[in-house]
PDB file of N, CA and C in Angstrom:
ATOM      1  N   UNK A   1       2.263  33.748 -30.071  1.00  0.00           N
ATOM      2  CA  UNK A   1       1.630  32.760 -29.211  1.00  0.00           C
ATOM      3  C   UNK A   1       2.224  32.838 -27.810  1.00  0.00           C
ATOM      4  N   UNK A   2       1.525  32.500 -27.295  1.00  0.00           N
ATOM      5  CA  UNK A   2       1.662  32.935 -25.591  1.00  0.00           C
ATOM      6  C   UNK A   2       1.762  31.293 -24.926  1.00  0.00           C
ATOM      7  N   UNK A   3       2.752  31.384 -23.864  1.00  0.00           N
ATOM      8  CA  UNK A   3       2.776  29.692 -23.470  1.00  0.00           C
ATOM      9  C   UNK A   3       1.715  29.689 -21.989  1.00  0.00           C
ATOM     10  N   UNK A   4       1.115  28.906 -21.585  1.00  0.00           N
ATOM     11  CA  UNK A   4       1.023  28.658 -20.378  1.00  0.00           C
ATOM     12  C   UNK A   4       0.936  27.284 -19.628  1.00  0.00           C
ATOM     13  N   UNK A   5       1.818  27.360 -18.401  1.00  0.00           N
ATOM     14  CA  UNK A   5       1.535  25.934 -18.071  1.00  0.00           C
ATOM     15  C   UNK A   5       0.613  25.891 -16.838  1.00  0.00           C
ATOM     16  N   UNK A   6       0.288  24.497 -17.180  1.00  0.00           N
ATOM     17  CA  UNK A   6      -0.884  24.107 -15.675  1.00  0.00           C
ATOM     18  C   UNK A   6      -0.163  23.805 -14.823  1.00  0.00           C
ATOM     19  N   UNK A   7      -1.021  23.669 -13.449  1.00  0.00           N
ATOM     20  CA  UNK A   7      -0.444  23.492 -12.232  1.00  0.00           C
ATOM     21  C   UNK A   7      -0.258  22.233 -12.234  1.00  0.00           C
ATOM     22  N   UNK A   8      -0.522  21.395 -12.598  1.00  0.00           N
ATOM     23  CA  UNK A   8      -0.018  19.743 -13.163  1.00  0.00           C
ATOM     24  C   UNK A   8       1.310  20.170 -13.794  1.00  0.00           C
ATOM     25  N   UNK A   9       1.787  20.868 -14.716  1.00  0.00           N
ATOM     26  CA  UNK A   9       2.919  21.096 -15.399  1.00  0.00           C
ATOM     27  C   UNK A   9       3.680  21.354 -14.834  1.00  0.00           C
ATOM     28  N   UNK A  10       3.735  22.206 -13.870  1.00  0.00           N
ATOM     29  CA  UNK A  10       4.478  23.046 -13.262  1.00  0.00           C
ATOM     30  C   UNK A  10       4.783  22.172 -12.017  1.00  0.00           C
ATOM     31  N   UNK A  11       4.019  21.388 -11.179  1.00  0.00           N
ATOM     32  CA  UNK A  11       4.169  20.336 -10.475  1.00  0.00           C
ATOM     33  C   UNK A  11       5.141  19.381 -11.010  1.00  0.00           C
ATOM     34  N   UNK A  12       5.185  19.055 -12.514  1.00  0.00           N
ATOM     35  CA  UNK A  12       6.127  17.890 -12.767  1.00  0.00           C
ATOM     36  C   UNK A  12       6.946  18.120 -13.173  1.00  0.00           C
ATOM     37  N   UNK A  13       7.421  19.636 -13.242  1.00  0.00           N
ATOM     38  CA  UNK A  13       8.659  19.891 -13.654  1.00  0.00           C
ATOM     39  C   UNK A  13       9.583  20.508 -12.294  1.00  0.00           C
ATOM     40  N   UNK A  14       8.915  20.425 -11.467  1.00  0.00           N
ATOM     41  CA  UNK A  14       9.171  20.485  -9.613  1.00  0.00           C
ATOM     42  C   UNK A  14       9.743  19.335  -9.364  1.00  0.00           C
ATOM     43  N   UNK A  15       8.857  18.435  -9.695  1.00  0.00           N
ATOM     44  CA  UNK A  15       9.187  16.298  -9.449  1.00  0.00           C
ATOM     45  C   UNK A  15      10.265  16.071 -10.310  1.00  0.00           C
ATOM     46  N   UNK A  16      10.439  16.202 -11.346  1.00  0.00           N
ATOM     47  CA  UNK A  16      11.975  16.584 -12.353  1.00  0.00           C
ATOM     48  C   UNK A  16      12.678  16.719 -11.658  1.00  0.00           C
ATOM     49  N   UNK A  17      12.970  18.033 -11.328  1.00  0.00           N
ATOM     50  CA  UNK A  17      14.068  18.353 -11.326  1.00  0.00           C
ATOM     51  C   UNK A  17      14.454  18.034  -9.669  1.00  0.00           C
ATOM     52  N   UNK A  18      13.517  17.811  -8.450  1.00  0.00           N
ATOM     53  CA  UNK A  18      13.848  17.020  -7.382  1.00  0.00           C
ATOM     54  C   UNK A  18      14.463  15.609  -7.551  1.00  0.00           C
ATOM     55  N   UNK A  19      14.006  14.928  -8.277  1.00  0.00           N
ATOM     56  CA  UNK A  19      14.478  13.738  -8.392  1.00  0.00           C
ATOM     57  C   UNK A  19      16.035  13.654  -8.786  1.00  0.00           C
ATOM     58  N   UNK A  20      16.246  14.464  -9.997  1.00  0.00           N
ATOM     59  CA  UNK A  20      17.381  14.152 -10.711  1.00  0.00           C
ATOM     60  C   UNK A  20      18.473  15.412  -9.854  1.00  0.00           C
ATOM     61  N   UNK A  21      17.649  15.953  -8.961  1.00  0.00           N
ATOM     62  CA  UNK A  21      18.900  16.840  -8.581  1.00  0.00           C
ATOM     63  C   UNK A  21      19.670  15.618  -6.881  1.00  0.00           C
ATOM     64  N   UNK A  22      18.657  14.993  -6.488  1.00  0.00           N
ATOM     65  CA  UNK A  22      19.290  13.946  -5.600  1.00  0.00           C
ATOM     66  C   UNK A  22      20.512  13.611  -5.914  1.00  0.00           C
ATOM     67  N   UNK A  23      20.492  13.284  -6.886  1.00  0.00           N
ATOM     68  CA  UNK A  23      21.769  12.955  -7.521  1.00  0.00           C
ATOM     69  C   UNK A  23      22.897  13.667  -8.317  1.00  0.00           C
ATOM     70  N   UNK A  24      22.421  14.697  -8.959  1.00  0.00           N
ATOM     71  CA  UNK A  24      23.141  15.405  -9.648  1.00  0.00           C
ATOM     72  C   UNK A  24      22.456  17.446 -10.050  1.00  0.00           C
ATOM     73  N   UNK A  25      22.761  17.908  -8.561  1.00  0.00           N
ATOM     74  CA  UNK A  25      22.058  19.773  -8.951  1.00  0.00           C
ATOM     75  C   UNK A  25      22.176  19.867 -10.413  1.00  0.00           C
ATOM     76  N   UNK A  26      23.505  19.998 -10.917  1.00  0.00           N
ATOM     77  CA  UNK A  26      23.768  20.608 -11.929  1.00  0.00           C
ATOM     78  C   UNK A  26      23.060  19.849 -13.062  1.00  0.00           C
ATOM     79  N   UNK A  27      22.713  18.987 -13.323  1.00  0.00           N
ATOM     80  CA  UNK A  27      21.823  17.994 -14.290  1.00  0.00           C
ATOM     81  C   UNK A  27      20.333  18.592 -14.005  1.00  0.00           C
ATOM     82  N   UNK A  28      19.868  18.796 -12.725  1.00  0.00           N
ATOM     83  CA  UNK A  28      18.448  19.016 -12.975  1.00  0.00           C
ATOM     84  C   UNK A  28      18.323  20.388 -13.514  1.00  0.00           C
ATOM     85  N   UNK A  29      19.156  21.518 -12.929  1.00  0.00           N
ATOM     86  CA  UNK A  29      19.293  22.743 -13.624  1.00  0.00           C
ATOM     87  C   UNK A  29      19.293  22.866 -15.345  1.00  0.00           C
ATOM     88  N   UNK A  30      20.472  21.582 -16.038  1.00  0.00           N
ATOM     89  CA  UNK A  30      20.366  22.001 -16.895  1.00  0.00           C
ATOM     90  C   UNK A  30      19.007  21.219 -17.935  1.00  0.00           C
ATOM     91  N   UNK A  31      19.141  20.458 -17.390  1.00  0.00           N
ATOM     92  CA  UNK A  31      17.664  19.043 -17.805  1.00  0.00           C
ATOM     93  C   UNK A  31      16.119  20.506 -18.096  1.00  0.00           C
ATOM     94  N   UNK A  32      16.127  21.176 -16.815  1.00  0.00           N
ATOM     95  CA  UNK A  32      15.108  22.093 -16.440  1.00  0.00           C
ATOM     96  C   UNK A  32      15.136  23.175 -17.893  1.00  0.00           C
ATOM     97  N   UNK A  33      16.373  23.815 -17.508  1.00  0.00           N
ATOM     98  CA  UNK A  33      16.974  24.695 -18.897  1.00  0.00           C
ATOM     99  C   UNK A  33      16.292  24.213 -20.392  1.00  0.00           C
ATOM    100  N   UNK A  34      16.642  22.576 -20.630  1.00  0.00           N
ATOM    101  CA  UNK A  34      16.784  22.293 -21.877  1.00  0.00           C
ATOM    102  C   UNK A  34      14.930  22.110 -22.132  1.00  0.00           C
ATOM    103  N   UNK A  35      14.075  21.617 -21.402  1.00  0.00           N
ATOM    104  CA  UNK A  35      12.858  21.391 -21.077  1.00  0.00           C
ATOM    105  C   UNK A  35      12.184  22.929 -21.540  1.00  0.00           C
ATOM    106  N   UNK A  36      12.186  23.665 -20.526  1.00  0.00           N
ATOM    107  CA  UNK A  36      11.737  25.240 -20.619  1.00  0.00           C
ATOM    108  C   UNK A  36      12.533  25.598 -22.240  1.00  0.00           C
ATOM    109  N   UNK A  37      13.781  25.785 -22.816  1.00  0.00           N
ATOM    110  CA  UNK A  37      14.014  26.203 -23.962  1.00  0.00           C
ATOM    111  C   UNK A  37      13.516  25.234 -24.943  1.00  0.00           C
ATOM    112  N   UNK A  38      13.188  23.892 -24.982  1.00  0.00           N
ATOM    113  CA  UNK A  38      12.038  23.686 -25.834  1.00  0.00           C
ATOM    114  C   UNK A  38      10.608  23.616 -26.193  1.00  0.00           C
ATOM    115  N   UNK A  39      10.214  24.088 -24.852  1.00  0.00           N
ATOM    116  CA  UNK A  39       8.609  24.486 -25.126  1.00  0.00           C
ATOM    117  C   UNK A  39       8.780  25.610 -25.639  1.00  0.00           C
ATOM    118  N   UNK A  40       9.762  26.644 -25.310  1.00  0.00           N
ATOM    119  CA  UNK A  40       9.681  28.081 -25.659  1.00  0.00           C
ATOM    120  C   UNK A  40       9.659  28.010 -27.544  1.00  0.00           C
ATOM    121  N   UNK A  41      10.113  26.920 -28.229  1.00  0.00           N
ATOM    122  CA  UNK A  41       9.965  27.266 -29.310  1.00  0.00           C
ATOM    123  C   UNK A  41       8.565  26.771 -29.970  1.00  0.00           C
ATOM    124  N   UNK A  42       8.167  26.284 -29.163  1.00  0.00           N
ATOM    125  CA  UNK A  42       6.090  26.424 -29.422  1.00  0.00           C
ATOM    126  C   UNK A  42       6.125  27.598 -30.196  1.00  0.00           C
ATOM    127  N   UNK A  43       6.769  29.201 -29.262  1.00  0.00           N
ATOM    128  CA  UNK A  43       6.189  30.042 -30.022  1.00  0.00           C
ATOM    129  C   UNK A  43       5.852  30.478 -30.571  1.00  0.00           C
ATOM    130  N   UNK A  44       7.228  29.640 -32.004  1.00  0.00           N
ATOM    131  CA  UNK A  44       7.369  29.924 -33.250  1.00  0.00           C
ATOM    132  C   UNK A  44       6.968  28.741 -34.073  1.00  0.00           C
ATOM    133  N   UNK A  45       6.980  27.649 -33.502  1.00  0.00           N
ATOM    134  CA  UNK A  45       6.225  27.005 -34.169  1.00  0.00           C
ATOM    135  C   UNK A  45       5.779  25.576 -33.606  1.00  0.00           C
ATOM    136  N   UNK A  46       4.418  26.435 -33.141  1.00  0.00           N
ATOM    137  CA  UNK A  46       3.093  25.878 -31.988  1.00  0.00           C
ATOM    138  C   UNK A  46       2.943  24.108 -32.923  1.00  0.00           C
ATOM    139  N   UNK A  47       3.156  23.738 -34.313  1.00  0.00           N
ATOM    140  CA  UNK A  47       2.290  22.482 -34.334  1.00  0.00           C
ATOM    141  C   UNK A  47       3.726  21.868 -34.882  1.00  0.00           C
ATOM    142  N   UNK A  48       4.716  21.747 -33.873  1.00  0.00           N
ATOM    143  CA  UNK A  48       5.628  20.944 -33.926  1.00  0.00           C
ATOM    144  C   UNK A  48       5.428  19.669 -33.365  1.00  0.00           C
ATOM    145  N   UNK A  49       4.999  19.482 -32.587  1.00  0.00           N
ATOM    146  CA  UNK A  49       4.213  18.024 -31.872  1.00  0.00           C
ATOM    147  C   UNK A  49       3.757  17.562 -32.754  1.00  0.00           C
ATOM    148  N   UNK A  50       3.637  16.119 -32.120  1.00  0.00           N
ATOM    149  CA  UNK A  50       3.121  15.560 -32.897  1.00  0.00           C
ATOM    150  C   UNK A  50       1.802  14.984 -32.174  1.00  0.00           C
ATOM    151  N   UNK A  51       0.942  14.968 -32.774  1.00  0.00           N
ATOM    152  CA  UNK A  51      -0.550  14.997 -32.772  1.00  0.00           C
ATOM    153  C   UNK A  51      -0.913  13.520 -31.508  1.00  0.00           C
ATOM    154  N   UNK A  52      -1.623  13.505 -30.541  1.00  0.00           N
ATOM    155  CA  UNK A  52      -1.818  12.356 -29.693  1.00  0.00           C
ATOM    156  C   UNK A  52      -3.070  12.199 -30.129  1.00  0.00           C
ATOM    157  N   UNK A  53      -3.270  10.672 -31.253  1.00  0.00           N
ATOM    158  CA  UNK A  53      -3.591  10.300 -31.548  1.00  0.00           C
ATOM    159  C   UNK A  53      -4.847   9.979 -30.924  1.00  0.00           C
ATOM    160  N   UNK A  54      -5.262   9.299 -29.838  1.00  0.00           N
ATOM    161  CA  UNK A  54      -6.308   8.692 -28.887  1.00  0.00           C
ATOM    162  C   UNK A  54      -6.949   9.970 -28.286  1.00  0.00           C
ATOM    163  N   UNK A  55      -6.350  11.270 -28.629  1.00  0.00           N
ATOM    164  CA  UNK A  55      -7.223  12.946 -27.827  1.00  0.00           C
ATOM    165  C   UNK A  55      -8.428  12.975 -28.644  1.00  0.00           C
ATOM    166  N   UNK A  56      -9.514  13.750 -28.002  1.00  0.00           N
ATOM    167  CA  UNK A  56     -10.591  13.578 -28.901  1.00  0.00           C
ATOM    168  C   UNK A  56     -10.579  14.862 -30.125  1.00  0.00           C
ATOM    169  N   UNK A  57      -9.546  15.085 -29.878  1.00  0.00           N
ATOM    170  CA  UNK A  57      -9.062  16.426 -31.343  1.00  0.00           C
ATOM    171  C   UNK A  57      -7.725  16.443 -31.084  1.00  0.00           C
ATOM    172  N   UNK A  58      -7.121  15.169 -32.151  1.00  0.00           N
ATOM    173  CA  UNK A  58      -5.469  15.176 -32.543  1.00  0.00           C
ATOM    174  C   UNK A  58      -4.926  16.423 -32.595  1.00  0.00           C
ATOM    175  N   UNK A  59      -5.969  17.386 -33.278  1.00  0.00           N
ATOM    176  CA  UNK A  59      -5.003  18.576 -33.845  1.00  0.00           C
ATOM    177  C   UNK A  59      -4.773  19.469 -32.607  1.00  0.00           C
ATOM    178  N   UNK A  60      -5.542  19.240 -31.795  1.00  0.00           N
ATOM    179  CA  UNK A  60      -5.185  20.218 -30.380  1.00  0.00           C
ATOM    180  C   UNK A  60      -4.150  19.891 -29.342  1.00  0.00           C
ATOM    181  N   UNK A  61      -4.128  18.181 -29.197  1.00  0.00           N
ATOM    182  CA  UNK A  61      -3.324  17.921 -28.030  1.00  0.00           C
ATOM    183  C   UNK A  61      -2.037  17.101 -28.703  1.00  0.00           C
ATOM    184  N   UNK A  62      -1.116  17.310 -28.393  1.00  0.00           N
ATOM    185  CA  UNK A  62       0.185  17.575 -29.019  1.00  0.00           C
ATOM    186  C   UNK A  62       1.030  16.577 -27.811  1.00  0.00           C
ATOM    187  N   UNK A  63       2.118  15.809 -28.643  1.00  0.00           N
ATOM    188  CA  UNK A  63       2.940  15.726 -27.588  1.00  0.00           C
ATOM    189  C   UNK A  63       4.432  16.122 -28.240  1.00  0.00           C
ATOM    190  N   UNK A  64       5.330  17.126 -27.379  1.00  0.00           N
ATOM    191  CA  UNK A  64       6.445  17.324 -27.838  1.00  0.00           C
ATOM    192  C   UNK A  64       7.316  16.581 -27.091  1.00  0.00           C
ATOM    193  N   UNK A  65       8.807  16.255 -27.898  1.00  0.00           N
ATOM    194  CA  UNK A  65       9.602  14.903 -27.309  1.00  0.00           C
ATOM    195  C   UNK A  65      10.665  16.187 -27.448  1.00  0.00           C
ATOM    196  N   UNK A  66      11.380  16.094 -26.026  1.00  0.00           N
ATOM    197  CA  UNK A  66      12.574  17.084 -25.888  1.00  0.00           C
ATOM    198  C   UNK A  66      13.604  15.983 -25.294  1.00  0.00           C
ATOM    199  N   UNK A  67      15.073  15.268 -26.157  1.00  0.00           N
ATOM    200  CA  UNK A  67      15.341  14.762 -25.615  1.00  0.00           C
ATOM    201  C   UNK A  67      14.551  13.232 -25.177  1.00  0.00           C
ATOM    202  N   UNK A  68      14.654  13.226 -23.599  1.00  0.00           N
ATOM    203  CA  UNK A  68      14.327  11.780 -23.258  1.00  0.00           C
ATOM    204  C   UNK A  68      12.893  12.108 -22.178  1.00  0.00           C
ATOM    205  N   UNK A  69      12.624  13.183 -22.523  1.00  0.00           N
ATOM    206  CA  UNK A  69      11.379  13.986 -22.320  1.00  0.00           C
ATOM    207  C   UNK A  69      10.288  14.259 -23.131  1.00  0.00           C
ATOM    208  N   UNK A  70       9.024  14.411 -22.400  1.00  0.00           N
ATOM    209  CA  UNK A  70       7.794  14.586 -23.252  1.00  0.00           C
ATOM    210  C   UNK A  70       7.299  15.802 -23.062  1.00  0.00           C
ATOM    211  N   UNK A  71       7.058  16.651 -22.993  1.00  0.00           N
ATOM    212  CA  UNK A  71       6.167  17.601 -23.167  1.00  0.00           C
ATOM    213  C   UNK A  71       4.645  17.354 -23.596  1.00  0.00           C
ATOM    214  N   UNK A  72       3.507  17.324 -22.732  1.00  0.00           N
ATOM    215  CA  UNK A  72       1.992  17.232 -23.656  1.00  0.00           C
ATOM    216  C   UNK A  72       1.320  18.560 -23.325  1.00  0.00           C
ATOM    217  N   UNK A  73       1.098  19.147 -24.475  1.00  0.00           N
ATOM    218  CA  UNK A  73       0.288  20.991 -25.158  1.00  0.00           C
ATOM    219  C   UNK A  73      -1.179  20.670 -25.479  1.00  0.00           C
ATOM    220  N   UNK A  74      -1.878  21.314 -25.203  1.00  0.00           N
ATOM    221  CA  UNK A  74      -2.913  21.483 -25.952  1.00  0.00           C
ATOM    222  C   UNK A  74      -2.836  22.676 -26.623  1.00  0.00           C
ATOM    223  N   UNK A  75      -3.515  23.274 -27.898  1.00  0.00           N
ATOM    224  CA  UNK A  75      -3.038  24.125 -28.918  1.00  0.00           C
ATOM    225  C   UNK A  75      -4.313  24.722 -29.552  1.00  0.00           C
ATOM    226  N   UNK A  76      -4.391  26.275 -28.929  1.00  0.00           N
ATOM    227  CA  UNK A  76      -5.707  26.528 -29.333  1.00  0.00           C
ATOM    228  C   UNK A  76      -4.953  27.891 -30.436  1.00  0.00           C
ATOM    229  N   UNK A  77      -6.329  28.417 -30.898  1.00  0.00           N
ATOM    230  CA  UNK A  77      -5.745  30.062 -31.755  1.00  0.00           C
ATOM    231  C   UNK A  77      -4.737  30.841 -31.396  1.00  0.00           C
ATOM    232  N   UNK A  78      -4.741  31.013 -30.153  1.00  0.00           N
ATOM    233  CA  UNK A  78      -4.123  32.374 -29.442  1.00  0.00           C
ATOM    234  C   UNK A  78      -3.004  31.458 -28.500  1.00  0.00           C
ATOM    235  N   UNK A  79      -3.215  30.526 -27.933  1.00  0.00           N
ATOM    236  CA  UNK A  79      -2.449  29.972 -27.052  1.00  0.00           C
ATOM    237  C   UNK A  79      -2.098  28.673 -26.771  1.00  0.00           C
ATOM    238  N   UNK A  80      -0.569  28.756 -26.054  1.00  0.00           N
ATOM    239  CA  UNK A  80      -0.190  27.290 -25.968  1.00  0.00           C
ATOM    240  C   UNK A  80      -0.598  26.539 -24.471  1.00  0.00           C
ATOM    241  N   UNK A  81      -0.988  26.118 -24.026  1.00  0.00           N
ATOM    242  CA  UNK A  81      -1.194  25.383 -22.601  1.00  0.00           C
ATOM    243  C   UNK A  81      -0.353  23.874 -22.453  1.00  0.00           C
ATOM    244  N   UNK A  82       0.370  24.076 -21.695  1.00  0.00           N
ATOM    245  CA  UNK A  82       1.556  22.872 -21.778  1.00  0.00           C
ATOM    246  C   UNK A  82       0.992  21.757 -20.404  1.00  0.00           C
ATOM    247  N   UNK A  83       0.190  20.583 -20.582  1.00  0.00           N
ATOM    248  CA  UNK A  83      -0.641  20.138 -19.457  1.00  0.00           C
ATOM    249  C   UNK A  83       0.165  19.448 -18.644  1.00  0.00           C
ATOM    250  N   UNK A  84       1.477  18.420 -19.016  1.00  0.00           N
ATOM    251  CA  UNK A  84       2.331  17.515 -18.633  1.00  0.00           C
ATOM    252  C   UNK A  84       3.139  17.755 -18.833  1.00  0.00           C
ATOM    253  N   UNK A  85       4.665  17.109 -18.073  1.00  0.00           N
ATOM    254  CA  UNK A  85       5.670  16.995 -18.252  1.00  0.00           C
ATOM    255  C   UNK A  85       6.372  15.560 -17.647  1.00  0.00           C
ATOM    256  N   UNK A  86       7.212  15.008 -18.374  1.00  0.00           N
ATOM    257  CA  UNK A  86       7.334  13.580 -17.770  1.00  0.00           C
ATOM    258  C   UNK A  86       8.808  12.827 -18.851  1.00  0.00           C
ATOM    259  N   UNK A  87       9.510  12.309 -17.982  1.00  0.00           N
ATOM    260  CA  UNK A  87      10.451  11.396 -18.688  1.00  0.00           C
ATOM    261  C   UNK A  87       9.188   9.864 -19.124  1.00  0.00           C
ATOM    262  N   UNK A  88      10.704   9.785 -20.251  1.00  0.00           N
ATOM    263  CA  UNK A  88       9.827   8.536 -21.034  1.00  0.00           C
ATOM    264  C   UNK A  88       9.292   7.387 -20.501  1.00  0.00           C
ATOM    265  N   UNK A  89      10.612   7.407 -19.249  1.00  0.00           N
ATOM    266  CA  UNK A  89      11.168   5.759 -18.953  1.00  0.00           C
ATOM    267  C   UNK A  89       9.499   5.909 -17.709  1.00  0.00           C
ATOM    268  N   UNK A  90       9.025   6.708 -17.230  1.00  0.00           N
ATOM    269  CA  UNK A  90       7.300   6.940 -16.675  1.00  0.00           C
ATOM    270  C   UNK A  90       6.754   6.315 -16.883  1.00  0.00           C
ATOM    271  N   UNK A  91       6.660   6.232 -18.285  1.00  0.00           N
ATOM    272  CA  UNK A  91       5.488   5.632 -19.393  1.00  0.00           C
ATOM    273  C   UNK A  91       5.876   4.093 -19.241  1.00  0.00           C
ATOM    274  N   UNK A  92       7.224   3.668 -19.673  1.00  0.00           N
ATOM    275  CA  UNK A  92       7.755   2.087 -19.639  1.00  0.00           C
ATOM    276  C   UNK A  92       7.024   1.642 -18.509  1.00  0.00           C
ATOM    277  N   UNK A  93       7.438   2.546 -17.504  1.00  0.00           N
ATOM    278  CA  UNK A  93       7.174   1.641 -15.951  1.00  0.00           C
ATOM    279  C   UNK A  93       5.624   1.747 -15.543  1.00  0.00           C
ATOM    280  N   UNK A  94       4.334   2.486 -16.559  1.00  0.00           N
ATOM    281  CA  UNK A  94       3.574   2.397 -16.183  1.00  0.00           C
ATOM    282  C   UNK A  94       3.064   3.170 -15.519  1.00  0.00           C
ATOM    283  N   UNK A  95       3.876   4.406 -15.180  1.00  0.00           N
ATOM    284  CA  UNK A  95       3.480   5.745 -13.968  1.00  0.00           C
ATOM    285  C   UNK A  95       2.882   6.882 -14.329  1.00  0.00           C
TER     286      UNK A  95
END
């Protein structure tokens, strides 16, 4: 399986690691690290997520929890497409 991310993805893992490097380089580096080495194990095993319930095909759109991080995939035959990326505390505040 092959990963790819969207330009939404790839955008919020830009906003990541800007934010948290304000404060701490070496945290967003490794935050970034730990993020990228857990999508990478999609590869091996793509329906580790867990299914987002409210998608109009659970079995496709996935959300993986890395940490205090989300990861959201959609999950076709051949490939992984990783659409989002976002801390939790996002969601609390409504963002």
């Amino acid at each position: 399986m092959n990963v790819h991310y969207t330009p939404e993805a790839i955008n919020d893992l830009n906003r990541l690691r800007e934010f948290i490097s304000e404060k701490n380089p070496y945290a967003a580096q490794r935050i970034a690290g730990e993020l990228l080495e857990g999508i990478n194990k999609l590869k091996v095993f793509p329906k580790m997520g867990i299914p987002v319930s409210r998608a109009p095909d659970p079995s496709m759109i996935r959300d993986l929890f890395i940490g205090s991080y989300t990861a959201r995939y959609l999950l076709t035959d051949e490939q992984i497409h990783i659409l989002r990326l976002w801390h939790n505390k996002e969601i609390e505040r409504g963002l």
